[in-house]
Protein backbone atom coordinates (compact mmCIF):
# COMPACT_ATOMS: atom_id res chain seq x y z
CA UNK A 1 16.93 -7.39 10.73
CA UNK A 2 20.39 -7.48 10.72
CA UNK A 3 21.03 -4.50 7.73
CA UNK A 4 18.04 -2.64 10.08
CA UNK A 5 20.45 -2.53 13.15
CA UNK A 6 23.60 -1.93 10.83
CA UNK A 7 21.90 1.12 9.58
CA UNK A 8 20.29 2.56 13.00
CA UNK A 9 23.84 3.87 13.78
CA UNK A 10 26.14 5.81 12.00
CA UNK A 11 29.24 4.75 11.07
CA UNK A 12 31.55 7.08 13.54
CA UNK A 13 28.88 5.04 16.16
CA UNK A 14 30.02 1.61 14.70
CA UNK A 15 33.79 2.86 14.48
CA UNK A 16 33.57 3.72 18.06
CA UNK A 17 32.21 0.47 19.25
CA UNK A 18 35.20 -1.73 17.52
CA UNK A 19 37.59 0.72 18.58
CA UNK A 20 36.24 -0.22 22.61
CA UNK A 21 36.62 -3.88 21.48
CA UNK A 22 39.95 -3.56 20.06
CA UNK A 23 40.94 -2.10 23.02
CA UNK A 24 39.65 -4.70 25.29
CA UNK A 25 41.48 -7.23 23.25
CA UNK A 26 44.52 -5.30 24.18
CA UNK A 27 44.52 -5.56 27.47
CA UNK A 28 43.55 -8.91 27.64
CA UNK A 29 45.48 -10.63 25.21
CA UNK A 30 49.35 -10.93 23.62
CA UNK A 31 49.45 -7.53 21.07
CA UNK A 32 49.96 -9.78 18.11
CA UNK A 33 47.00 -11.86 19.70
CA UNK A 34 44.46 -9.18 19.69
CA UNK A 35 45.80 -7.73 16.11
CA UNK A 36 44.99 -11.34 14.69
CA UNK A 37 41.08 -10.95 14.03
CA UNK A 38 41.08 -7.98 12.41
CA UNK A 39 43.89 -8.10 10.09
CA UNK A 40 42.97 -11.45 9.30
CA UNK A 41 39.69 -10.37 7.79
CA UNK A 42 40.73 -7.71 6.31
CA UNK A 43 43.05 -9.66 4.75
CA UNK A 44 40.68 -12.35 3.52
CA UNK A 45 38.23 -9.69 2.21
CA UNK A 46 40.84 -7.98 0.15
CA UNK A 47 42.26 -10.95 -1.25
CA UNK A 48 38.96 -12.29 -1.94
CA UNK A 49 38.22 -9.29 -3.91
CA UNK A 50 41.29 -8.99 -6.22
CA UNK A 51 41.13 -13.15 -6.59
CA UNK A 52 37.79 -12.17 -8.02
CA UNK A 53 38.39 -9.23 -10.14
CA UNK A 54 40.78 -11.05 -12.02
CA UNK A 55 38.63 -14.06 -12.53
CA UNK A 56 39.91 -16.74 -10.37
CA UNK A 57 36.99 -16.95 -8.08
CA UNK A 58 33.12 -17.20 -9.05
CA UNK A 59 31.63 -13.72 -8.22
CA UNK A 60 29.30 -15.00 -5.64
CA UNK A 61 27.85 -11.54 -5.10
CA UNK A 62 25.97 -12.21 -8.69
CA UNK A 63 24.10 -15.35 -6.34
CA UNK A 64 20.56 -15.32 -6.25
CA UNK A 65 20.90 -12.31 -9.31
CA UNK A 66 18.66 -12.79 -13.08
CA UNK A 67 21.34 -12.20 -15.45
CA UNK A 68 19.36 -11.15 -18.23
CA UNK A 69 16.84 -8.33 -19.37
CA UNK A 70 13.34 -9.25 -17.43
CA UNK A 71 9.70 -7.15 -16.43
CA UNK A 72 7.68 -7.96 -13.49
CA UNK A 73 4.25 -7.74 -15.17
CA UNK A 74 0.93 -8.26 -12.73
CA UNK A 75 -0.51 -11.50 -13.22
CA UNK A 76 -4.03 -12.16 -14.78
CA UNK A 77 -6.86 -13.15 -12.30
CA UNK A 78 -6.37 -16.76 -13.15
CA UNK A 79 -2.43 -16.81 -12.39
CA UNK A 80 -1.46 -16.64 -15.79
CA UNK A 81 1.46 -13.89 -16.86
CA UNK A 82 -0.08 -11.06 -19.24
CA UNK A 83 0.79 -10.80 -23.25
CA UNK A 84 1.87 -7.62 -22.55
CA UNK A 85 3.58 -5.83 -19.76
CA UNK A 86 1.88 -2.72 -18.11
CA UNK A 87 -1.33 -4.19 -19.69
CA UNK A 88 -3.22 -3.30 -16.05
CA UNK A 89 -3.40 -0.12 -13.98
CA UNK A 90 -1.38 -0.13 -10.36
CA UNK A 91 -1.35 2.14 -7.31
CA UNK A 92 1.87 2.45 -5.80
CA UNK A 93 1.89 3.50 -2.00
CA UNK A 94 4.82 4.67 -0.10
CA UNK A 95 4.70 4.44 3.29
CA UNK A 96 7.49 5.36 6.23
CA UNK A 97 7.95 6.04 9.72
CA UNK A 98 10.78 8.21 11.15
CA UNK A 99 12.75 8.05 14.58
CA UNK A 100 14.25 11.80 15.14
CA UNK A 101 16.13 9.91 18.34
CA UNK A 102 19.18 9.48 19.68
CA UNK A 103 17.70 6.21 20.41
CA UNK A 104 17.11 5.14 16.51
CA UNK A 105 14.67 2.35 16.18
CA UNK A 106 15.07 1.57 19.78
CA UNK A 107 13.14 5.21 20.84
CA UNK A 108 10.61 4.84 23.14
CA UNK A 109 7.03 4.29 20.82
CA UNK A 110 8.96 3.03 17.91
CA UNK A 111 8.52 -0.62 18.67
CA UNK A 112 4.64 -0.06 19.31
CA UNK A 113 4.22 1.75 15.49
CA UNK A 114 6.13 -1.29 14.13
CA UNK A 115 4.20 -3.86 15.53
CA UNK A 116 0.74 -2.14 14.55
CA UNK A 117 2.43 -1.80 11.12
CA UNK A 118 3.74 -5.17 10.54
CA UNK A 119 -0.09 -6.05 11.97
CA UNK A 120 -1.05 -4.48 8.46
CA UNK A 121 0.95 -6.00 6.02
CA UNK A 122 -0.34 -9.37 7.35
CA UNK A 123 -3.65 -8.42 7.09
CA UNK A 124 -3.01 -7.07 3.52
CA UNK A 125 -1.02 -10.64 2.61
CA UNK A 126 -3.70 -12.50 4.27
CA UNK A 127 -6.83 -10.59 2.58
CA UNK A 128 -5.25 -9.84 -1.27
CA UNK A 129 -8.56 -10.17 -3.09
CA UNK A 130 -10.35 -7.97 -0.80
CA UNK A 131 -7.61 -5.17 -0.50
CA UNK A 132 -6.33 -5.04 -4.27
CA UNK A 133 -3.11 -6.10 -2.45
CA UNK A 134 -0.35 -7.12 -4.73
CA UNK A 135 2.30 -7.00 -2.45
CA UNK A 136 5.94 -5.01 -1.21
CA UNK A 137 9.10 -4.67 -1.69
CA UNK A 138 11.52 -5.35 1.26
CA UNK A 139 11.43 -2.34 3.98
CA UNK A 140 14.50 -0.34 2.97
CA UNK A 141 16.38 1.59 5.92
CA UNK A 142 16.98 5.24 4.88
CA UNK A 143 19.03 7.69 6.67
CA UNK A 144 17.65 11.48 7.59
CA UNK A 145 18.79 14.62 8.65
CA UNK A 146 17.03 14.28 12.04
CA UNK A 147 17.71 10.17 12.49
CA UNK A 148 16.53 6.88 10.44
CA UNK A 149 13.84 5.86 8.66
CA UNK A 150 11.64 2.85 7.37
CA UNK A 151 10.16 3.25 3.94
CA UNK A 152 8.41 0.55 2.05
CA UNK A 153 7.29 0.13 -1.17
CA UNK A 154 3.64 -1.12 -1.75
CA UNK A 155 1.41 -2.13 -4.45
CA UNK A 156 -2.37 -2.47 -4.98
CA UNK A 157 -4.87 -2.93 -8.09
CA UNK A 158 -6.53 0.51 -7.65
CA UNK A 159 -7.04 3.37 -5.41
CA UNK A 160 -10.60 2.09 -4.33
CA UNK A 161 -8.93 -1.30 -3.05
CA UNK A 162 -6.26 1.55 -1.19
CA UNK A 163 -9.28 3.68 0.35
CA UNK A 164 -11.00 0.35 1.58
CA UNK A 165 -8.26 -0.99 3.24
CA UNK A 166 -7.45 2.79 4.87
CA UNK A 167 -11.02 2.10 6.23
CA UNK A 168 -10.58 -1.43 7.15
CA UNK A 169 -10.44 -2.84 11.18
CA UNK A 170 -6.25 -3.45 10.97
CA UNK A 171 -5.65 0.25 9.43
CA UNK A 172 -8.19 1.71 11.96
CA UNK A 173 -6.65 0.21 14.97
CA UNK A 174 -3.05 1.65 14.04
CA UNK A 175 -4.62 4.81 13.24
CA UNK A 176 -6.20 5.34 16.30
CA UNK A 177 -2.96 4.24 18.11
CA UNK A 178 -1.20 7.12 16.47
CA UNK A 179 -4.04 9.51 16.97
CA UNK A 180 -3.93 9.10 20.79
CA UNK A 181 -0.15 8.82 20.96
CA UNK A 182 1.67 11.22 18.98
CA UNK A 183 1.74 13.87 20.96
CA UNK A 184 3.45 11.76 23.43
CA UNK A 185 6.20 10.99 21.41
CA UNK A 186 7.16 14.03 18.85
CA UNK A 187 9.94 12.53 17.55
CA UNK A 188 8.02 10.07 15.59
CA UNK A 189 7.19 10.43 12.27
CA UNK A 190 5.03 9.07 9.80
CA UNK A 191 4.51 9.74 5.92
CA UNK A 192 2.97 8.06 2.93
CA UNK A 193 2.84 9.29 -1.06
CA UNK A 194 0.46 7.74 -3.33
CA UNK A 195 0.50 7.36 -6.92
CA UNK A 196 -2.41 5.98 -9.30
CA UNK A 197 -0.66 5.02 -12.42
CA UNK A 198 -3.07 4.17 -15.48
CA UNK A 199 -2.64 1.43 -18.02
CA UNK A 200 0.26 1.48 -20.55
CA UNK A 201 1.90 4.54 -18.43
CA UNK A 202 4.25 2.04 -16.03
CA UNK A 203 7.60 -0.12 -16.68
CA UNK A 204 10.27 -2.31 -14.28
CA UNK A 205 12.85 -3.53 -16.27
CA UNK A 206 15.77 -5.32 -14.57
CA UNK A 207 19.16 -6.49 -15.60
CA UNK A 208 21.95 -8.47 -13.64
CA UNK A 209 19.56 -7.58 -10.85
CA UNK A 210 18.69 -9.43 -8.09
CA UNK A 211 14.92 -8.69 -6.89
CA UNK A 212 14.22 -5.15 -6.13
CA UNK A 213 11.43 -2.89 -6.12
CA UNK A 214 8.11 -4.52 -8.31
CA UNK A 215 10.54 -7.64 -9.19
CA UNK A 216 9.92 -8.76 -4.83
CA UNK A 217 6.38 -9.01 -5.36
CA UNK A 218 5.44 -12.28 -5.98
CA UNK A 219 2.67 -12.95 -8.84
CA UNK A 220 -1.09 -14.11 -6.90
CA UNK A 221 -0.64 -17.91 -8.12
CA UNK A 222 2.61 -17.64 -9.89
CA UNK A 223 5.72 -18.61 -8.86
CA UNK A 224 8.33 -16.08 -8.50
CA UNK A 225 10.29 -18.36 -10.72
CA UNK A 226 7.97 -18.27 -13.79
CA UNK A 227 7.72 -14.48 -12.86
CA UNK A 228 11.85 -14.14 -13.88
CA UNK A 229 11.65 -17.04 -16.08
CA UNK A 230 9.58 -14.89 -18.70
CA UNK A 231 11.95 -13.02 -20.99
CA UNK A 232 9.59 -10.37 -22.49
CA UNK A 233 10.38 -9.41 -26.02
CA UNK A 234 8.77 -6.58 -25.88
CA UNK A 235 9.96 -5.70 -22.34
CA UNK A 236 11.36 -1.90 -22.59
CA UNK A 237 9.18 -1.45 -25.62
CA UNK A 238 6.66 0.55 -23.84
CA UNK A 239 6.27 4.40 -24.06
CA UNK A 240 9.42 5.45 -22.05
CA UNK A 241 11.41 2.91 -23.58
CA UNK A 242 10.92 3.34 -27.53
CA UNK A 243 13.72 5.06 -28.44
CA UNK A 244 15.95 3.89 -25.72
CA UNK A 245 16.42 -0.31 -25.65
CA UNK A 246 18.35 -1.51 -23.33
């Protein structure tokens, strides 16, 4: 939520808004005082960097990263990781919503979209076998021309799974919301790109990654653990990756 709000302003927004607090400090307290806070952490930050560019402290932004060559492969039926990666077909659905607002994520109908959207995903996570739902990758914020936007990254076992759930009680309830209301507020957008990719023509490979993308899904029965765990061989072997190993 946090990176959300960061991005719903722009920076000259953000800039403005510390320059009003600096100022308030000013007035308020001692001028050394009020210069304390901030030139402390810059301070900190900067030494913290160089301290670990030259090796003296652990690099804790590699936390929580797989430091090593890994796929995220779908799982079988009965939990178990494939043979082979790409050995199953996927759809991949894009889906976002756009504020063209002053107002961000806080315009007027924005709230109402999210809620009927985060209504889906929980249906989705709560139905998997009956949508073809194998899951998303975290909602990234995106900045446009006109405002911000939400785009995630979704993906399903096959376009009929896709068209059912389009067609299912959760979808239709959102869609009628946004048949009825967006007229009423034009500077909402929505989009969504679909791609059915076939067997053996998809590949995720990550390195000193942490999760992204395919690697946040987690496997239906598998731990995300044994997901990373699993140092494929063959992973970047496929057809895009033959004459290019990583």
């Amino acid at each position: 939520m946090a990176n959300l709000l960061l991005a719903n302003f722009s920076i000259s927004t953000w800039l403005a808004a510390g320059a009003c607090a600096q100022s308030i400090l000013f007035l308020t307290l001692p001028r050394l005082v009020a210069l304390l806070p901030a030139v402390t952490l810059l301070l900190l930050r900067l030494a913290k960097g160089v301290l670990i560019t030259l090796g003296y402290l652990h690099n804790t932004y590699t936390d929580g990263a797989f430091l090593y060559k890994s796929t995220a492969p779908i799982p079988n039926d009965d939990g178990s990781i494939p043979a082979k990666a790409a050995d199953k077909g996927l759809v991949v659905f894009i889906v976002g919503a756009n504020t063209n607002h002053p107002m961000g994520l806080f315009a007027p109908g924005f709230k109402d979209l999210g809620d009927y959207f985060q209504n889906m995903w929980k249906d989705a996570e709560a139905n998997r076998e009956q949508w073809g739902y194998l899951g998303k990758a975290n909602t990234m914020p995106m900045a446009t021309a006109g405002g911000n936007a939400l785009v995630t990254i979704s993906y399903w076992k096959d376009i009929e799974h896709l068209h059912a759930f389009a067609h299912g009680p959760t979808h239709r309830l959102g869609w009628d919301w946004w048949a009825a209301q967006n007229k009423k507020y034009p500077h909402i957008g929505i989009m969504h790109e679909t791609y059915a990719v076939p067997q053996g023509s998809w590949e995720n490979i990550y390195q000193n990654c942490h999760p992204i993308g395919m690697d946040q899904v987690p496997g239906q029965g598998v731990e995300r653990r044994s997901f990373q765990a699993r140092q494929y061989d063959n992973a970047g072997k496929g057809r895009q990756m033959e004459d290019d190993d990583e």
